[in-house]
C-alpha atoms as a PDB file:
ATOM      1  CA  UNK A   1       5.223  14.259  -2.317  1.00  0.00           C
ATOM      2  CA  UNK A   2       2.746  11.452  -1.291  1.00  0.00           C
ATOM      3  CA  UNK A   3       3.939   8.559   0.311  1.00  0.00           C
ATOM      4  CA  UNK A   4       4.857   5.529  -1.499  1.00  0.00           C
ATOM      5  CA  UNK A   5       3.534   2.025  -0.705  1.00  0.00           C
ATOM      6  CA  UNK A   6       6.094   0.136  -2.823  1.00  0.00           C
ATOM      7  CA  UNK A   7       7.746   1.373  -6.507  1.00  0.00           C
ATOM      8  CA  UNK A   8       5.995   2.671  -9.021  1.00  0.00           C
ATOM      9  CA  UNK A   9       5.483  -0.162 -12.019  1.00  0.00           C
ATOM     10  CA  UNK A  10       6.322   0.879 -15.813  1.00  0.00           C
ATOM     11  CA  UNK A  11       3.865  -1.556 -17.451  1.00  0.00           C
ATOM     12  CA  UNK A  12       3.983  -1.324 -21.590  1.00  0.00           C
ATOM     13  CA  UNK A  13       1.603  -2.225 -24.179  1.00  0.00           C
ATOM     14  CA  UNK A  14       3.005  -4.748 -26.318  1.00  0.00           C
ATOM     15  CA  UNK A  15       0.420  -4.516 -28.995  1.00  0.00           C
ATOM     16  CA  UNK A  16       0.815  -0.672 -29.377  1.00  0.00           C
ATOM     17  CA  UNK A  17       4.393  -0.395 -27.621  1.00  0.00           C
ATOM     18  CA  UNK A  18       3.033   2.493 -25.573  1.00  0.00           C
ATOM     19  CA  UNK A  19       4.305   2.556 -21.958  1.00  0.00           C
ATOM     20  CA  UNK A  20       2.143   3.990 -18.425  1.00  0.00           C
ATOM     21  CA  UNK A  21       3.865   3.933 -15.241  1.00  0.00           C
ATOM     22  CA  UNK A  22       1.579   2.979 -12.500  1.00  0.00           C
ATOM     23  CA  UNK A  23       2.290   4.621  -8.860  1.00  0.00           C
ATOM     24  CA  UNK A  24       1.316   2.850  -5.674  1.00  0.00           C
ATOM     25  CA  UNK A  25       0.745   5.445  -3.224  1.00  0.00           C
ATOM     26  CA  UNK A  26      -0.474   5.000   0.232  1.00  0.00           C
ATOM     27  CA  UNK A  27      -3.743   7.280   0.056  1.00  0.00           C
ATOM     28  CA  UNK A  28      -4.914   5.150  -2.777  1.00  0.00           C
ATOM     29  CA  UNK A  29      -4.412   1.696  -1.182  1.00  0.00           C
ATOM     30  CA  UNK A  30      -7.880   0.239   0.805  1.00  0.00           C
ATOM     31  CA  UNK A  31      -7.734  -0.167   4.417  1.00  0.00           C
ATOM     32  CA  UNK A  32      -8.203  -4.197   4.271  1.00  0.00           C
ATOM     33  CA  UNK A  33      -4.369  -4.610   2.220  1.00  0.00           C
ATOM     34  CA  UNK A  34      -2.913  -1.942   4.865  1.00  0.00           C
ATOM     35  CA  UNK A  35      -4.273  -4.261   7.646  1.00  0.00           C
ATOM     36  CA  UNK A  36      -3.153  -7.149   5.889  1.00  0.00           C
ATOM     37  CA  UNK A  37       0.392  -6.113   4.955  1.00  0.00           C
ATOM     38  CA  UNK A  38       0.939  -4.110   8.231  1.00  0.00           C
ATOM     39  CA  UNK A  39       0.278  -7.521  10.200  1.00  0.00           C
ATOM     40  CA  UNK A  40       2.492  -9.555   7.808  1.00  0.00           C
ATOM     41  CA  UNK A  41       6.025 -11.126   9.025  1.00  0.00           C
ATOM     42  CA  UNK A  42       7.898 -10.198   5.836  1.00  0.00           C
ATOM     43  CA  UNK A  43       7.340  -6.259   5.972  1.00  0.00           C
ATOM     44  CA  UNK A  44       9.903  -4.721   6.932  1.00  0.00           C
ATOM     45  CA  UNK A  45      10.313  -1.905   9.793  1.00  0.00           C
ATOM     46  CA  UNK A  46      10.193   1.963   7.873  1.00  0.00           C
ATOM     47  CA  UNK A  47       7.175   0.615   5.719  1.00  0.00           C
ATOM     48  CA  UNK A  48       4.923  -0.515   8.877  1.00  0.00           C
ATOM     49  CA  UNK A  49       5.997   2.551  10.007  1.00  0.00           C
ATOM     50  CA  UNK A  50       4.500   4.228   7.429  1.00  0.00           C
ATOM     51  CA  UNK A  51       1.565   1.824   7.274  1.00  0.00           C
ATOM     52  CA  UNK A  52       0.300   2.791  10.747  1.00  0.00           C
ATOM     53  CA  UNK A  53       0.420   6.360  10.135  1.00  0.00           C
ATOM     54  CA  UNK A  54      -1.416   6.301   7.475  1.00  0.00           C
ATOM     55  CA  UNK A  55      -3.967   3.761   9.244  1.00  0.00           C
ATOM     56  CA  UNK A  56      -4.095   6.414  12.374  1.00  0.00           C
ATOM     57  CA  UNK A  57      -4.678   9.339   9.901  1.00  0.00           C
ATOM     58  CA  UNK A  58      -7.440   7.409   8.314  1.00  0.00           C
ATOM     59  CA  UNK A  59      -9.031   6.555  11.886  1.00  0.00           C
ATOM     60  CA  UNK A  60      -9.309   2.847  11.212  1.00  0.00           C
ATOM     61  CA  UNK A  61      -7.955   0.511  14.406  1.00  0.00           C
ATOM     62  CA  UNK A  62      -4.295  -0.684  13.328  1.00  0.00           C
ATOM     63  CA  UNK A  63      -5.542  -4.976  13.649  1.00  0.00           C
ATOM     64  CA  UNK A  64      -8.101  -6.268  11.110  1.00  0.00           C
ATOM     65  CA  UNK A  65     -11.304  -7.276  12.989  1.00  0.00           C
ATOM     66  CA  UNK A  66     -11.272 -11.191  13.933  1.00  0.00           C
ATOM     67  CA  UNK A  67     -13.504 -13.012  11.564  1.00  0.00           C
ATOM     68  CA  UNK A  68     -15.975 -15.232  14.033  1.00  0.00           C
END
């Protein structure tokens, strides 16, 4: 199973009442909101966890360049 970067969302139509459940998985988040969320106070310990090793399987550096 892929890794999850938060729950997966049930989002429904209201005009049709049809319902899609979105999935948030790692592999399919970019690089920048990894950085971003990885160097954010309010994330907790297992999902930084997770968030460098899939930043280290990607090859990108863990920090997001500083903007001049």
């Amino acid at each position: 199973m892929p890794i999850k970067f938060k729950e997966s969302q049930t989002v429904v139509n209201r005009q049709t009442k049809k319902s899609t459940t979105q999935h948030f998985y790692m592999h399919a988040q970019s690089t920048p909101l990894l950085q971003k969320t990885l160097a954010d106070d309010n994330t907790r310990g297992p999902r930084k966890q997770k968030i460098r090793n899939e930043l280290v399987r990607r090859g990108a550096p863990l920090q997001a360049a500083a903007e001049a």
